[in-house]
Protein backbone atom coordinates (compact mmCIF):
# COMPACT_ATOMS: atom_id res chain seq x y z
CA UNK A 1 66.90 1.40 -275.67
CA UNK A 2 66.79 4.61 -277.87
CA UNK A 3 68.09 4.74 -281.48
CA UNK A 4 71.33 7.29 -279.24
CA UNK A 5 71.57 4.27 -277.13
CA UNK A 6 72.09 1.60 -279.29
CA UNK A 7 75.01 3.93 -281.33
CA UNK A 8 76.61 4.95 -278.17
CA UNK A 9 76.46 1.27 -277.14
CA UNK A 10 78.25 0.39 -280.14
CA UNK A 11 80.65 2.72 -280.55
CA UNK A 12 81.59 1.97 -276.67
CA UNK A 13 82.02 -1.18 -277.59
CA UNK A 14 84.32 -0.58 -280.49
CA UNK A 15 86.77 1.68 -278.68
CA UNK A 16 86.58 -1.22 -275.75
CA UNK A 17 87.69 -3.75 -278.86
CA UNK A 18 90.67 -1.45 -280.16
CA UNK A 19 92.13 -0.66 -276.66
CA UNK A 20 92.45 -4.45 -275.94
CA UNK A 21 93.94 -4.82 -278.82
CA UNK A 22 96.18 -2.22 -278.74
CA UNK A 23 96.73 -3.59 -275.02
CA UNK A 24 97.53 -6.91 -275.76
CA UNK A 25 99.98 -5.82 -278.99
CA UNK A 26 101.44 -4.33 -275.99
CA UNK A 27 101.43 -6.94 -273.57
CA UNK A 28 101.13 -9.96 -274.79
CA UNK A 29 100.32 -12.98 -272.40
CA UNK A 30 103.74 -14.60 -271.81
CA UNK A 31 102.55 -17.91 -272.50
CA UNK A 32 101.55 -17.23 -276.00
CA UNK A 33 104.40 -15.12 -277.11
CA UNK A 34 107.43 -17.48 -275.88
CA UNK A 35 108.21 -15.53 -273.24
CA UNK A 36 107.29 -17.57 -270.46
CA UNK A 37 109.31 -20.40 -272.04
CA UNK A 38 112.49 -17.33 -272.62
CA UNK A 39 112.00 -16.49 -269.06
CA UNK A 40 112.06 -20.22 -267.50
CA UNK A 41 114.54 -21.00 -269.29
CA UNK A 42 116.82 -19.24 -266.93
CA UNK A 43 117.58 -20.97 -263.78
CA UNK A 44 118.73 -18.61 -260.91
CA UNK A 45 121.95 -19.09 -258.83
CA UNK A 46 121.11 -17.22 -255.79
CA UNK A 47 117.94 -15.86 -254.58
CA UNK A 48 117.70 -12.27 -255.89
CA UNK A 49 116.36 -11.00 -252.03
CA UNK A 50 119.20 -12.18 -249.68
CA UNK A 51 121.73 -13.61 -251.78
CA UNK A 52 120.98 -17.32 -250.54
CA UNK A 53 121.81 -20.63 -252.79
CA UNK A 54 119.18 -22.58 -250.84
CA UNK A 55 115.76 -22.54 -252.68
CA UNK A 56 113.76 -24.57 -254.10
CA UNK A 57 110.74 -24.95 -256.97
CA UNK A 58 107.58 -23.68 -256.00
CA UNK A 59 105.26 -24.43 -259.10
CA UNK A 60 104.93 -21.49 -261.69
CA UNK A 61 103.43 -17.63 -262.05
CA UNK A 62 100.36 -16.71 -263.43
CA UNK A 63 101.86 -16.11 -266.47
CA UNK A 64 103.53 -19.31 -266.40
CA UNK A 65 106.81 -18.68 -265.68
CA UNK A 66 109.15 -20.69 -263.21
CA UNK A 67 108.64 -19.63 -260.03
CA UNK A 68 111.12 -20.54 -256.92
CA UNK A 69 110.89 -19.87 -253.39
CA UNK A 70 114.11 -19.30 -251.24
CA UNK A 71 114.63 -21.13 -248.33
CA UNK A 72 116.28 -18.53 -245.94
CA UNK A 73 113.98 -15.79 -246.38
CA UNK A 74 111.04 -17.32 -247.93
CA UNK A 75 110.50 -15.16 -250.38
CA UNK A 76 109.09 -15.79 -254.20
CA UNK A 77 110.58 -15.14 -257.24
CA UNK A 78 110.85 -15.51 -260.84
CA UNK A 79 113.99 -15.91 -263.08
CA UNK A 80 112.82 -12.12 -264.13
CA UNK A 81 113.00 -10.87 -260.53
CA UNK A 82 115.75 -8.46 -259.95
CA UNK A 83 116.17 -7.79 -263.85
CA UNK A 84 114.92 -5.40 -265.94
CA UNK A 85 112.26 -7.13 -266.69
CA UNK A 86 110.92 -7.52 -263.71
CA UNK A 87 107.40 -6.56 -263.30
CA UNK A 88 106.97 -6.59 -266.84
CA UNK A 89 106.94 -3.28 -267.60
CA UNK A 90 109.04 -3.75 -270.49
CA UNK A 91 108.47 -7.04 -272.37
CA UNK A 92 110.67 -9.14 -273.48
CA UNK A 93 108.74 -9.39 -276.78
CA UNK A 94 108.59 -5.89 -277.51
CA UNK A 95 112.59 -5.24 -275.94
CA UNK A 96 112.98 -7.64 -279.22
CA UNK A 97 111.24 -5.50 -281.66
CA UNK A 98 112.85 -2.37 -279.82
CA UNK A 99 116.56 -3.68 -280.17
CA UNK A 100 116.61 -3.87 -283.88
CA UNK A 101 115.75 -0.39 -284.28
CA UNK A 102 117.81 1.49 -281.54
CA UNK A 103 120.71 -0.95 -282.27
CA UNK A 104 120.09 0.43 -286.33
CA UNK A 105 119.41 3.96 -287.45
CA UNK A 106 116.26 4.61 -285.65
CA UNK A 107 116.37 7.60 -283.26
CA UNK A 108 114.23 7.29 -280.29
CA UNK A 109 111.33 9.70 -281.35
CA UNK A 110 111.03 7.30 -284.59
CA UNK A 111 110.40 4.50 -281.89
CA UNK A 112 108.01 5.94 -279.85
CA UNK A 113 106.16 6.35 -283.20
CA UNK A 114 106.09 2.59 -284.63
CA UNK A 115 105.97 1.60 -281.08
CA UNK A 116 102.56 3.93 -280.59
CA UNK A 117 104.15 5.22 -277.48
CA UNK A 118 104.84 8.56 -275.63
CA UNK A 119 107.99 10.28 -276.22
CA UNK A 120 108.68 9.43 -272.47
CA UNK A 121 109.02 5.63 -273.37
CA UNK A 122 111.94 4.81 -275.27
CA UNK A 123 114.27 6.89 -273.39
CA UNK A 124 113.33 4.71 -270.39
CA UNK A 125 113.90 2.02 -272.87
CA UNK A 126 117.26 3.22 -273.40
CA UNK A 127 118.46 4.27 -269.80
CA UNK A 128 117.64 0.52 -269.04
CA UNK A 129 119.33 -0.78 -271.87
CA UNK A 130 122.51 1.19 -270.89
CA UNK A 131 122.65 -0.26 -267.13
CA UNK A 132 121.87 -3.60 -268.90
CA UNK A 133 125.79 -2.66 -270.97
CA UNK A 134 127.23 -1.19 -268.57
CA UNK A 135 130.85 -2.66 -269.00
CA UNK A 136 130.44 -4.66 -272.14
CA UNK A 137 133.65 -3.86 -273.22
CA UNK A 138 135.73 -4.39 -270.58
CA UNK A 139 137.46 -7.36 -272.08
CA UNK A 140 137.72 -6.36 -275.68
CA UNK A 141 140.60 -6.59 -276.61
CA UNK A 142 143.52 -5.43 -279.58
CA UNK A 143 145.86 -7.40 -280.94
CA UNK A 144 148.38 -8.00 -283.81
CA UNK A 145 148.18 -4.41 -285.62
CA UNK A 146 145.89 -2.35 -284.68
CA UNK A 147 145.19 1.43 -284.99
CA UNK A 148 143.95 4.07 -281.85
CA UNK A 149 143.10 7.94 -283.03
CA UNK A 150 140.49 10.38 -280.89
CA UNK A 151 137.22 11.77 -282.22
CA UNK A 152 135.19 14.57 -280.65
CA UNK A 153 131.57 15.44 -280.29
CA UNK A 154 129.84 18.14 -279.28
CA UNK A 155 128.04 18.35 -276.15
CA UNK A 156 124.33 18.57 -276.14
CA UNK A 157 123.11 22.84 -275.67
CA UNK A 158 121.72 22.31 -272.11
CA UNK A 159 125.26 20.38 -270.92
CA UNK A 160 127.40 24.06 -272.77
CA UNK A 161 129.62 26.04 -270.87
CA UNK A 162 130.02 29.35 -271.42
CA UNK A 163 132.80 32.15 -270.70
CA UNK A 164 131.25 34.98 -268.67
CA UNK A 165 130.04 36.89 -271.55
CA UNK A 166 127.88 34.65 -272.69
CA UNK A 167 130.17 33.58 -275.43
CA UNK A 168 130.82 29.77 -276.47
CA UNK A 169 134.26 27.88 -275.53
CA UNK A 170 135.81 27.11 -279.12
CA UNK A 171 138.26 24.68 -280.10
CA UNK A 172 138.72 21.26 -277.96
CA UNK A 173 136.98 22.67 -275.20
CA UNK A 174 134.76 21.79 -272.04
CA UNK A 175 132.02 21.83 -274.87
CA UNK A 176 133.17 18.62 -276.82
CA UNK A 177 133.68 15.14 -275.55
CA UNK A 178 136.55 13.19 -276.29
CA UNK A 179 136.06 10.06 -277.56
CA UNK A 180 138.73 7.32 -277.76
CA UNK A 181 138.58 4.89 -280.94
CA UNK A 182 140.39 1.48 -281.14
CA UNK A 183 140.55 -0.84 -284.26
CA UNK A 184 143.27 -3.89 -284.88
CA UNK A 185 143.01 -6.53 -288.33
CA UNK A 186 141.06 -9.00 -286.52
CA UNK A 187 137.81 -6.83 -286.82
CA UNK A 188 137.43 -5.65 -282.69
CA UNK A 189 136.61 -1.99 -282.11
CA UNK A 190 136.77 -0.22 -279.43
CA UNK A 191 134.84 3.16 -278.32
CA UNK A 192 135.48 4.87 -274.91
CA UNK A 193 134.23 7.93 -273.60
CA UNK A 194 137.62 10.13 -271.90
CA UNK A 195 135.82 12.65 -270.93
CA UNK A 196 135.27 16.19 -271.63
CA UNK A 197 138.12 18.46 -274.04
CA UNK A 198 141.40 17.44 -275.27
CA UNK A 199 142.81 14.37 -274.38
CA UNK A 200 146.12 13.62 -272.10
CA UNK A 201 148.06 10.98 -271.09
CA UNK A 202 146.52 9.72 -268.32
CA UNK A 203 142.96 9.76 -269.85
CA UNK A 204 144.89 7.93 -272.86
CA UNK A 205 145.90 5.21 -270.50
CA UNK A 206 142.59 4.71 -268.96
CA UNK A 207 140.59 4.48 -272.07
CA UNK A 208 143.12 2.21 -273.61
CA UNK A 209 145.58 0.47 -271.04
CA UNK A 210 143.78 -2.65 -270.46
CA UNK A 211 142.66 -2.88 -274.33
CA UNK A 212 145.89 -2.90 -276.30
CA UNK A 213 148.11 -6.43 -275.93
CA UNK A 214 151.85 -6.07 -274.80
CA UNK A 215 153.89 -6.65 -278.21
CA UNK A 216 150.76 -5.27 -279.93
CA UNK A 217 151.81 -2.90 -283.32
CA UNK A 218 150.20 0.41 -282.59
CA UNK A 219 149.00 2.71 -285.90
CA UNK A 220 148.47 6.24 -284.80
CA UNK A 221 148.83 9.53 -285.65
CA UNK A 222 151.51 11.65 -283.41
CA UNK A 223 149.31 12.25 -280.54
CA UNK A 224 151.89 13.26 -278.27
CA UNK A 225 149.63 11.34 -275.16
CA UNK A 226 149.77 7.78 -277.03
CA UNK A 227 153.39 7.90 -275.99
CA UNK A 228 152.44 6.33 -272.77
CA UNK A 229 150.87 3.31 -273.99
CA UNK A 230 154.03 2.71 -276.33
CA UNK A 231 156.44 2.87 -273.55
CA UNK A 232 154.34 0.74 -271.13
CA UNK A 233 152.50 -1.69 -273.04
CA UNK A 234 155.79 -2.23 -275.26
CA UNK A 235 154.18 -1.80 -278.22
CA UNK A 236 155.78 -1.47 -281.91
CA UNK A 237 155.32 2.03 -283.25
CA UNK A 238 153.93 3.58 -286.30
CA UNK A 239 153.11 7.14 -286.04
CA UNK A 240 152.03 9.49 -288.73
CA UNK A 241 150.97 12.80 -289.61
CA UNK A 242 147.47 13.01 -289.74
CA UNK A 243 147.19 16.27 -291.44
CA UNK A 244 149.46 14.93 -294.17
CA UNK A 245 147.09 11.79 -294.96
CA UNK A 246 144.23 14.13 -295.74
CA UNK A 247 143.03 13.71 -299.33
CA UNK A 248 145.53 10.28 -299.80
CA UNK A 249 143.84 7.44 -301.92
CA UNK A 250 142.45 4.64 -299.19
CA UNK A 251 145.13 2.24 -300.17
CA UNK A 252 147.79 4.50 -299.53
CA UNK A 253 146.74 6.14 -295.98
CA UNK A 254 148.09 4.82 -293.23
CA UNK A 255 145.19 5.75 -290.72
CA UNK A 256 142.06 4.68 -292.97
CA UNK A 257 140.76 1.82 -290.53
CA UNK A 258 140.60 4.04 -287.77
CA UNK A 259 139.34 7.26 -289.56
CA UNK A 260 136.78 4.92 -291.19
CA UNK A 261 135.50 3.54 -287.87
CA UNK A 262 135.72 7.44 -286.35
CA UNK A 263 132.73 8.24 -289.70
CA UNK A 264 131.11 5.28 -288.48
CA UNK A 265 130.81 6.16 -285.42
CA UNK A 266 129.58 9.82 -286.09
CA UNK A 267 127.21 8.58 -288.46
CA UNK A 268 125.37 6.70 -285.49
CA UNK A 269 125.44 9.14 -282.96
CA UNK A 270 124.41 11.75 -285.48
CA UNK A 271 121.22 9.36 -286.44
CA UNK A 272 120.33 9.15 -282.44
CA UNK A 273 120.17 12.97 -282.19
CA UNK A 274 121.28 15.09 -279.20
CA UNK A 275 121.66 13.39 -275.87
CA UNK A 276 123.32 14.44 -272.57
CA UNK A 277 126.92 13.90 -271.76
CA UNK A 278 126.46 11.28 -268.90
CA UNK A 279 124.92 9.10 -271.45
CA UNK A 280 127.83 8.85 -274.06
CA UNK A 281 129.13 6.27 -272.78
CA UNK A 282 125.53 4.31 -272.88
CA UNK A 283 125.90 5.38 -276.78
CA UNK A 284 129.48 4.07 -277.30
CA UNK A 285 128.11 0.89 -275.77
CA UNK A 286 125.18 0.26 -277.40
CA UNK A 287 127.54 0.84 -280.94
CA UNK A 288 130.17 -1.43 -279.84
CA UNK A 289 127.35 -4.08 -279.61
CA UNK A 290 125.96 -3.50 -283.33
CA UNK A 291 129.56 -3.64 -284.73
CA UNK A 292 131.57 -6.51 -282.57
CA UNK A 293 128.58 -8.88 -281.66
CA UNK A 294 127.14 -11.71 -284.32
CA UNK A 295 127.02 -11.71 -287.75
CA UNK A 296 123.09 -10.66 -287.94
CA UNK A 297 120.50 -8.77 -285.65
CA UNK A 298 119.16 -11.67 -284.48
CA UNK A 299 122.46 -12.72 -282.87
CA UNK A 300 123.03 -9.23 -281.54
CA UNK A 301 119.25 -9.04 -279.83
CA UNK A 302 119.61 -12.45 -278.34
CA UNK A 303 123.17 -11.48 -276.90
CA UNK A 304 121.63 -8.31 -275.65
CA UNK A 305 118.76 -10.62 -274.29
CA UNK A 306 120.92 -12.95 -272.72
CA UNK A 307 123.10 -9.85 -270.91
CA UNK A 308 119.37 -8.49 -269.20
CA UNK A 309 118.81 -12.00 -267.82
CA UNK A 310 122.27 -12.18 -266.26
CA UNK A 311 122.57 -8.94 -265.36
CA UNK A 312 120.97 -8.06 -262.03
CA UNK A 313 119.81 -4.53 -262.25
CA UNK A 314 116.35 -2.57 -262.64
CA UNK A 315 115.00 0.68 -263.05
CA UNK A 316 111.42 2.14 -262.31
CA UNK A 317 110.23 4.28 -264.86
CA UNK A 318 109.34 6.86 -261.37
CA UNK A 319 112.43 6.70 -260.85
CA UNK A 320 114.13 7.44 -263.96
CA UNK A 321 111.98 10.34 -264.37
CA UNK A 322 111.16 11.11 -260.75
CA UNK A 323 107.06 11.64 -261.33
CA UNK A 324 104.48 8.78 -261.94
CA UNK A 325 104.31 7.11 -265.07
CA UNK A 326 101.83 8.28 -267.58
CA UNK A 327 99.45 6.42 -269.10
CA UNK A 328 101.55 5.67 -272.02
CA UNK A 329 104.39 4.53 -270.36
């Protein structure tokens, strides 16, 4: 072997070294990170391929997970299978380490950076993390006093209509997204997505109806569509000028808890940059989590963990994008 041998042999085998490395940072062998234990911990109620109850144990995965075979169909599976993580192309491990950060004030592009990955990754990340919170709200609930107003955002530039000469929409238009905000004593919020320009009655209703308890008092400002939750939900009534509590001190305005949570909000959204419309709700979500679940991250990533195991939903990175993943997917 020549002197150029020998240095190309080495530095082959160097850059062999660092990409297992970097490949096994990435994915880790389930049995030595805990996952394998996290995953068979969960015991299936119905096989995820035709629905049947009738299966039985059928020894474990190469990865050591608990694997079960269904009676009726005869099919394999994992308690992974039908989840996001199935097929392990997003770790269980490295969801952990992800969670803190989009859950925080980390945009995605920051992610893709400590996470060494494309650009392309974490919002595939996201997209399954919003089908994974898809209706986490639905039973939140306010009680005792609690206070409603709407906040608007604007619209990402590719999602902006315009009038036919070119010009922009201005004022609660097509071009900002309404966003319905709900706060009571107790500490629940609320954040719903009503769509697209000013808000009405019946979008009031929807974002709010099944939120608010009958007998509930209701702070707001005078919103002429939170009339209809008053008058059905037979709730006590304490409207006030909003323009008037601009510039009060924060013990004397009426609205604070709800304008504080509508900066909150902004705040976040503002940190995770522009997005498309179809995904606000995904946003509002993923908020709603940081600020009603636990008392520390590591309750609101095991919740969120929990949720992915019990929720029965995937999504192939092909798909999501419609091309084939890249090598740093």
């Amino acid at each position: 072997m020549t002197c150029s041998d020998s240095h190309e042999a080495a530095a082959s085998k160097l850059a062999a070294t660092v990409h297992e490395k970097v490949r096994l940072e990435r994915h880790p062998p389930l049995a030595s990170g805990g996952e394998a234990e996290f995953f068979s911990s969960y015991v299936p109620e119905t096989c995820p391929w035709c629905g049947s109850a009738l299966f039985k144990r059928d020894g474990h995965d190469r990865n050591g997970v608990q694997a079960y075979r269904c009676r009726s169909c005869g099919r394999s599976f994992t308690p992974a299978t039908g989840t996001i993580f199935d097929s392990r192309r997003l770790p269980a491990s490295e969801w952990a380490m992800f969670l803190p950060k989009i859950l925080g004030s980390e945009s995605e592009a920051a992610c893709a950076r400590d996470h060494q990955r494309s650009s392309a990754t974490p919002p595939y990340w996201t997209a399954k993390l919003f089908r994974v919170l898809a209706g986490c709200q639905d039973g939140a609930m306010l009680e005792g006093r609690a206070w409603i107003d709407e906040t608007y955002w604007p619209v990402d530039r590719r999602d902006r209509v315009l009038r036919p000469d070119g010009t922009e929409l201005r004022g609660l238009s097509r071009n900002k997204i309404c966003i319905g905000v709900g706060a009571d004593a107790q500490g629940t919020t609320l954040y719903v997505s009503e769509g697209r320009g000013k808000t009405s009655g019946a979008r009031t209703w929807e974002a709010f109806g099944t939120h608010i308890a009958p007998g509930t008092t209701l702070v707001h400002d005078l919103e002429p569509s939170h009339r209809i939750l008053v008058a059905r939900l037979h709730l006590e009534s304490e409207a006030f000028n909003a323009k008037a509590c601009i510039g009060l001190p924060d013990d004397r305005n009426p609205l604070r808890r709800v304008d504080e949570e509508c900066g909150l909000l902004k705040k976040f959204l503002r940190v995770h940059g522009s997005f498309r419309a179809s995904d606000i709700q995904g946003w509002l979500d993923l908020y709603w989590v940081s600020r009603n679940i636990g008392s520390s991250m590591t309750e609101k990533v095991a919740w969120v963990l929990d949720r992915a195991m019990r929720c029965r939903t995937t999504l192939r990175y092909r798909d999501y994008y419609q091309k084939k993943p890249s090598s740093g997917s």
